[in-house]
PDB file of N, CA and C in Angstrom:
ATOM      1  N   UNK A   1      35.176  89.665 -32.416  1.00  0.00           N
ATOM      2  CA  UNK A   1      35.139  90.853 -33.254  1.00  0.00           C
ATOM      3  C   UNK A   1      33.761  91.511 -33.207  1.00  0.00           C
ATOM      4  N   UNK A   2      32.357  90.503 -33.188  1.00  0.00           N
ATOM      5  CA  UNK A   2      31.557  91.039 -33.078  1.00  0.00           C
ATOM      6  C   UNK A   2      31.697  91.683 -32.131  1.00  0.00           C
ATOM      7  N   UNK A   3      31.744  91.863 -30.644  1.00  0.00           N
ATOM      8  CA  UNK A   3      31.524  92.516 -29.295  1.00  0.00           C
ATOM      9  C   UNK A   3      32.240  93.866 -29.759  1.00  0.00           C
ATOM     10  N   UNK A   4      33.243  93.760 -30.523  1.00  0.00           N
ATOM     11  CA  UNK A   4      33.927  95.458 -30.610  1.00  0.00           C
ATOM     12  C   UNK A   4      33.223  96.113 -31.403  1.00  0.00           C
ATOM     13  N   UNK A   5      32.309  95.502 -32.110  1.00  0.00           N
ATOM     14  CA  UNK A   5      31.659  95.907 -32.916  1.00  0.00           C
ATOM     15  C   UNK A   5      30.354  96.545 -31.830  1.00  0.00           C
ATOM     16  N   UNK A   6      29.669  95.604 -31.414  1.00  0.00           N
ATOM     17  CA  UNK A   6      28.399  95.896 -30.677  1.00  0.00           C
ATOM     18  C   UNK A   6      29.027  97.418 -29.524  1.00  0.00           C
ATOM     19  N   UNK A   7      30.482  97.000 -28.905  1.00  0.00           N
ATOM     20  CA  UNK A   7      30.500  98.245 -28.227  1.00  0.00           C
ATOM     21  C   UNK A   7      30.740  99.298 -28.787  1.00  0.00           C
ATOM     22  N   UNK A   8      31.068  99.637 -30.127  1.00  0.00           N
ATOM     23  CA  UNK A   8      31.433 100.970 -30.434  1.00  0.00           C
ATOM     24  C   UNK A   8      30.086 101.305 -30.832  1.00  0.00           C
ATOM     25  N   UNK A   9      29.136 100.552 -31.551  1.00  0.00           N
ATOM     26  CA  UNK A   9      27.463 101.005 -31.569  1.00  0.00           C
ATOM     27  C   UNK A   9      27.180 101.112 -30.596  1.00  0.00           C
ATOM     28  N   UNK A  10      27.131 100.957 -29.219  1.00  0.00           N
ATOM     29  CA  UNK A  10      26.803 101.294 -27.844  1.00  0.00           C
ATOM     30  C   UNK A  10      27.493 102.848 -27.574  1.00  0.00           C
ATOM     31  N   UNK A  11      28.653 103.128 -27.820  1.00  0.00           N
ATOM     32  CA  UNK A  11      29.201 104.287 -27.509  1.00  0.00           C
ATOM     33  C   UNK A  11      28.722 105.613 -28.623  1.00  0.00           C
ATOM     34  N   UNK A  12      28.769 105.006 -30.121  1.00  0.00           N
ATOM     35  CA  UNK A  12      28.046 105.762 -30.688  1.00  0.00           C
ATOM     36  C   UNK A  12      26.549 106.274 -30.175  1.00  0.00           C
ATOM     37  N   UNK A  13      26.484 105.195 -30.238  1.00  0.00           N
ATOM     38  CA  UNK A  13      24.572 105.723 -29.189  1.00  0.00           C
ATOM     39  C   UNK A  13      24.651 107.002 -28.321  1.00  0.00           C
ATOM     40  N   UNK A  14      25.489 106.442 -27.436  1.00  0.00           N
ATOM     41  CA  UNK A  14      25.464 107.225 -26.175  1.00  0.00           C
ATOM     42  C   UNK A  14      25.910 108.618 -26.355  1.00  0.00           C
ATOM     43  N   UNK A  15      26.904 108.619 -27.369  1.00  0.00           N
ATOM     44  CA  UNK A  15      27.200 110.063 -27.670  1.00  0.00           C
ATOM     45  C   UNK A  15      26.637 110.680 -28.852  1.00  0.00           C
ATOM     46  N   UNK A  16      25.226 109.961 -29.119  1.00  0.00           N
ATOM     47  CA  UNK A  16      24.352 111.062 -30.287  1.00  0.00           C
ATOM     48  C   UNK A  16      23.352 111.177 -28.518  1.00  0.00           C
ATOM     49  N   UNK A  17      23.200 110.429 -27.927  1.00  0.00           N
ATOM     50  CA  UNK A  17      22.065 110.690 -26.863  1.00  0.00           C
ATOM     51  C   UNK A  17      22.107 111.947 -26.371  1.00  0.00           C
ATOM     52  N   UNK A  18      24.078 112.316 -25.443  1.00  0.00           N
ATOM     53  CA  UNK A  18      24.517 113.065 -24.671  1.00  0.00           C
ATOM     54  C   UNK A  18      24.044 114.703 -24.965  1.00  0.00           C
ATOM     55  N   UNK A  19      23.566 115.381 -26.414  1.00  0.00           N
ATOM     56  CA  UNK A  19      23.250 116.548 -26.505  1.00  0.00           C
ATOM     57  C   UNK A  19      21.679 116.813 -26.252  1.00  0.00           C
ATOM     58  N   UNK A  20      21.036 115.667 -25.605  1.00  0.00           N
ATOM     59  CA  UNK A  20      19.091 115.779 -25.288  1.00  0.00           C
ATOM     60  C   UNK A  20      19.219 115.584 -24.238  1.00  0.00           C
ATOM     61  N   UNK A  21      19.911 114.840 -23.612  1.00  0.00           N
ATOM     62  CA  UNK A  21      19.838 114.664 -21.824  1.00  0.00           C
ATOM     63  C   UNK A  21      19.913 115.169 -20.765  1.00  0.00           C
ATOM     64  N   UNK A  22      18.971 115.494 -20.201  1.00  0.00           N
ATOM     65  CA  UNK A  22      19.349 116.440 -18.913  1.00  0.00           C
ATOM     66  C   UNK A  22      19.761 116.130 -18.272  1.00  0.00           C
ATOM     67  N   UNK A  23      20.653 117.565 -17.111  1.00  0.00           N
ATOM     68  CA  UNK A  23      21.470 116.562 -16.373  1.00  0.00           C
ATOM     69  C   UNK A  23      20.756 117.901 -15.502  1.00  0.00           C
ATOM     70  N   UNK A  24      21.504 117.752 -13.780  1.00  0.00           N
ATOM     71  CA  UNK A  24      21.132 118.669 -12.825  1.00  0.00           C
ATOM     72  C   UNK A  24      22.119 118.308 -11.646  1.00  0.00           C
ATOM     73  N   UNK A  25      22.868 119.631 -11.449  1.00  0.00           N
ATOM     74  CA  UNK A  25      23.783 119.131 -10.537  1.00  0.00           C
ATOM     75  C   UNK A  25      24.943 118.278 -10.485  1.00  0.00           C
ATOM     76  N   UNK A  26      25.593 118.145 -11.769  1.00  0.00           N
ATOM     77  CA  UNK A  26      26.738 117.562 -12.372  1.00  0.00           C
ATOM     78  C   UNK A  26      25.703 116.183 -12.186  1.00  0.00           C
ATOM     79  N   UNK A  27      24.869 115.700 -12.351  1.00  0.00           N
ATOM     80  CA  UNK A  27      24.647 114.140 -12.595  1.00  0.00           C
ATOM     81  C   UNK A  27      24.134 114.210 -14.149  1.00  0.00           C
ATOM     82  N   UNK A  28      23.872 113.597 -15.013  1.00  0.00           N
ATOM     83  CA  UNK A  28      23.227 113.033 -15.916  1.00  0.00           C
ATOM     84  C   UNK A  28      22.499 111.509 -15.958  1.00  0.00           C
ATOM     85  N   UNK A  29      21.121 112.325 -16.446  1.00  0.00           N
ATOM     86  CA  UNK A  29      20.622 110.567 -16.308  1.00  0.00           C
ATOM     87  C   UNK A  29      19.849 110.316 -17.541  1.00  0.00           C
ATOM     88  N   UNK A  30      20.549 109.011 -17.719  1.00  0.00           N
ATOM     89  CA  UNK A  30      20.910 107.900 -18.577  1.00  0.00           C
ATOM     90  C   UNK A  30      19.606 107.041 -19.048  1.00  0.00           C
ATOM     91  N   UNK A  31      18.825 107.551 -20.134  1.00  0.00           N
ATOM     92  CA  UNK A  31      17.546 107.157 -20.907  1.00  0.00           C
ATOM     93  C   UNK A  31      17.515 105.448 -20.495  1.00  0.00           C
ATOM     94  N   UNK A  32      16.492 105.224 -19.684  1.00  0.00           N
ATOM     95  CA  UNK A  32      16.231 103.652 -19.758  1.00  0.00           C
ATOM     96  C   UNK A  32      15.941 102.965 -20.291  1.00  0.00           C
ATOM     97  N   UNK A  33      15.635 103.498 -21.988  1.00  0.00           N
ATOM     98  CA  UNK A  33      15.214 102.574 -22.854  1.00  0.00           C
ATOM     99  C   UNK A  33      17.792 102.206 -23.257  1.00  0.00           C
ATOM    100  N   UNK A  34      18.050 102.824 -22.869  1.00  0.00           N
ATOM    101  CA  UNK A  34      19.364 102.820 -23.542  1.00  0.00           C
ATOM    102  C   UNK A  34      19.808 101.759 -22.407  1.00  0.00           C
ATOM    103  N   UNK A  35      19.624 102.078 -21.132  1.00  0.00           N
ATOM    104  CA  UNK A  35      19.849 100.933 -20.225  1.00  0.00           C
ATOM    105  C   UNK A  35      19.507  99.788 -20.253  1.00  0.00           C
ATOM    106  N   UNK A  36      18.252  99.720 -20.467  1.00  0.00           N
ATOM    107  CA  UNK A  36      17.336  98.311 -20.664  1.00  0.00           C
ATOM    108  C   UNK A  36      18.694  97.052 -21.729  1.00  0.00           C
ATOM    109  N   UNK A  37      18.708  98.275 -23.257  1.00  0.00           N
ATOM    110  CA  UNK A  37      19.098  97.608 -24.035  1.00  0.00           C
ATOM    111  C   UNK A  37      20.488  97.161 -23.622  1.00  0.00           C
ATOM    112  N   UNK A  38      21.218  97.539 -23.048  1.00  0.00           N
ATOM    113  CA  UNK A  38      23.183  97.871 -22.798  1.00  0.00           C
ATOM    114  C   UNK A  38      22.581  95.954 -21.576  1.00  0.00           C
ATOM    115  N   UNK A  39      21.781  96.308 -20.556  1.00  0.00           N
ATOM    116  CA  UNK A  39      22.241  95.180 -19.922  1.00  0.00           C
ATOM    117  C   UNK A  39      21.329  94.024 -20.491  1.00  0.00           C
ATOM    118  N   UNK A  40      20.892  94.318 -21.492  1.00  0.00           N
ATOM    119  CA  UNK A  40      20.616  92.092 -22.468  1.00  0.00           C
ATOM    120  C   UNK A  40      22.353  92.003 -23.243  1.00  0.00           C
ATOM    121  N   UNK A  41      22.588  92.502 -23.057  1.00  0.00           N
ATOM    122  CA  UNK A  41      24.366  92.355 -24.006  1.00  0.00           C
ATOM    123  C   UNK A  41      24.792  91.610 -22.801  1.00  0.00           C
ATOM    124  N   UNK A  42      25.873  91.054 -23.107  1.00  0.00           N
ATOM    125  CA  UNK A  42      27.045  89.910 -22.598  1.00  0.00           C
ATOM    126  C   UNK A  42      28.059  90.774 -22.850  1.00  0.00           C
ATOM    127  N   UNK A  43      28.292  91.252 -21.783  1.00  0.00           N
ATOM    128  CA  UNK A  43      29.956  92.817 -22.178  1.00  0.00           C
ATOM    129  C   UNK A  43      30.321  92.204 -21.071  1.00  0.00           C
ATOM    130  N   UNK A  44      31.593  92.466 -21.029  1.00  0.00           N
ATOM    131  CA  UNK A  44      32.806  92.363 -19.635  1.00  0.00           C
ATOM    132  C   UNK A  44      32.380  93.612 -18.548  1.00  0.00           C
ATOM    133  N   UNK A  45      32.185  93.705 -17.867  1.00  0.00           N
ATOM    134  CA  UNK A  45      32.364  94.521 -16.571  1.00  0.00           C
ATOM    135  C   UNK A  45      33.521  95.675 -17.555  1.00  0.00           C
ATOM    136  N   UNK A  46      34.543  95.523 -17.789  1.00  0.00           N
ATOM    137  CA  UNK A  46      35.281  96.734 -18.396  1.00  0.00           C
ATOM    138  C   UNK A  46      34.507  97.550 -19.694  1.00  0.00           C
ATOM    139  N   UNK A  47      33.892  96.560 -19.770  1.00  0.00           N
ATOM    140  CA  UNK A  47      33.603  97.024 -21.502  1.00  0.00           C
ATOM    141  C   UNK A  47      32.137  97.842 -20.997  1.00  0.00           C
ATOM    142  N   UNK A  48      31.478  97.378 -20.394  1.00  0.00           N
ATOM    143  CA  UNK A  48      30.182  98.075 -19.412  1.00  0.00           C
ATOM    144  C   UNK A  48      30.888  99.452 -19.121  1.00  0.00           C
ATOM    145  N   UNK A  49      31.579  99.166 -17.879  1.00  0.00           N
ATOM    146  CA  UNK A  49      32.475 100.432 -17.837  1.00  0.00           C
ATOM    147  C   UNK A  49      32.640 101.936 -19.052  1.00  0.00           C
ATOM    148  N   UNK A  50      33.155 101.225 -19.850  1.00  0.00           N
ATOM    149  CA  UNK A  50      34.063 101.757 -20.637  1.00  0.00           C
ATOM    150  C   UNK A  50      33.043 102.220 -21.588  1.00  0.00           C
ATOM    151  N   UNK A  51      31.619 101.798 -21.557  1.00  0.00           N
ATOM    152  CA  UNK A  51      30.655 102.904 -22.604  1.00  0.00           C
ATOM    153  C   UNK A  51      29.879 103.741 -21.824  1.00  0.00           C
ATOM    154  N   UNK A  52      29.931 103.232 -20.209  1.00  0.00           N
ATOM    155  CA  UNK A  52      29.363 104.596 -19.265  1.00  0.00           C
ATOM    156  C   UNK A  52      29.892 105.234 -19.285  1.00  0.00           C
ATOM    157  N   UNK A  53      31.311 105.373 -19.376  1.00  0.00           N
ATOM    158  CA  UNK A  53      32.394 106.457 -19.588  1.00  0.00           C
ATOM    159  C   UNK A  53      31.826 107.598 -20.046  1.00  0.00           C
ATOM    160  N   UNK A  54      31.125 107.382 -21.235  1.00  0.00           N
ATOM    161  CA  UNK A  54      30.810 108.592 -22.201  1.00  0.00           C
ATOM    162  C   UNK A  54      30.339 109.529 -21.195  1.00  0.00           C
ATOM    163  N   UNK A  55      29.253 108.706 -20.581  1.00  0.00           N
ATOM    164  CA  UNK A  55      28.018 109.674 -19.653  1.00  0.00           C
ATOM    165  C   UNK A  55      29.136 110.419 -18.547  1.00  0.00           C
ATOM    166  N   UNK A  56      29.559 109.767 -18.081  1.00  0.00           N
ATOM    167  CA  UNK A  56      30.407 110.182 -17.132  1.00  0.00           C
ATOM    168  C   UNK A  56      31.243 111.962 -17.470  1.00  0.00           C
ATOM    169  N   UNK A  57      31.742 111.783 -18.614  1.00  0.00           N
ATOM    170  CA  UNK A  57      32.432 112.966 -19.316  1.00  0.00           C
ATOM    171  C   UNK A  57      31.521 114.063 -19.211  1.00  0.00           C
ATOM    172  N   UNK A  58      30.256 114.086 -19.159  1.00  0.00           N
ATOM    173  CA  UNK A  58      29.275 115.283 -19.134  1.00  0.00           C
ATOM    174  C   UNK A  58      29.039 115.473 -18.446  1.00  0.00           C
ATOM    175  N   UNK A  59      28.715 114.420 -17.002  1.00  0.00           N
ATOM    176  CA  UNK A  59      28.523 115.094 -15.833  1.00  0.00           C
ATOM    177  C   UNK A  59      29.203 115.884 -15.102  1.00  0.00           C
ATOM    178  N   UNK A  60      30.998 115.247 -15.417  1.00  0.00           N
ATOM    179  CA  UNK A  60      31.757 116.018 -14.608  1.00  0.00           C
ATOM    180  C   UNK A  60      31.932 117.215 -15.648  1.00  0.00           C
ATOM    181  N   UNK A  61      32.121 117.562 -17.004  1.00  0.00           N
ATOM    182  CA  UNK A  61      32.345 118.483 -17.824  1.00  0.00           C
ATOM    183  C   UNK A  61      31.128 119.456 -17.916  1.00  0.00           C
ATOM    184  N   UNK A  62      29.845 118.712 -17.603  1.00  0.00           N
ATOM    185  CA  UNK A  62      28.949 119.658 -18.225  1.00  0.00           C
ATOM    186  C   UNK A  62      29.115 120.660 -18.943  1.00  0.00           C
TER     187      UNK A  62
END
């Protein structure tokens, strides 16, 4: 239960981040203090996935 917990604070993060971040050329890149923190977590490969997602939505949407 904790981990669903830790990932929806990971996704929250990411989508207060998504309105300061520049992007260029449909990429967005992804604050390394936010990276640093995402890989000391113990997430599944899906669950990793599944909070890059967010970023993902802006690059292709910008």
């Amino acid at each position: 239960m904790s981990n669903v917990i830790a990932i929806e604070g990971y996704k929250s993060r990411a989508r207060k981040l998504l309105p300061h971040m520049p992007k260029e050329d449909g990429f967005t890149f992804i604050p390394n203090r936010f990276l640093d923190d995402l890989l000391k977590e113990d997430f599944e490969v899906e669950e990793f996935n599944e909070i890059l997602s967010i970023f993902k939505g802006r690059a292709v949407n910008g």
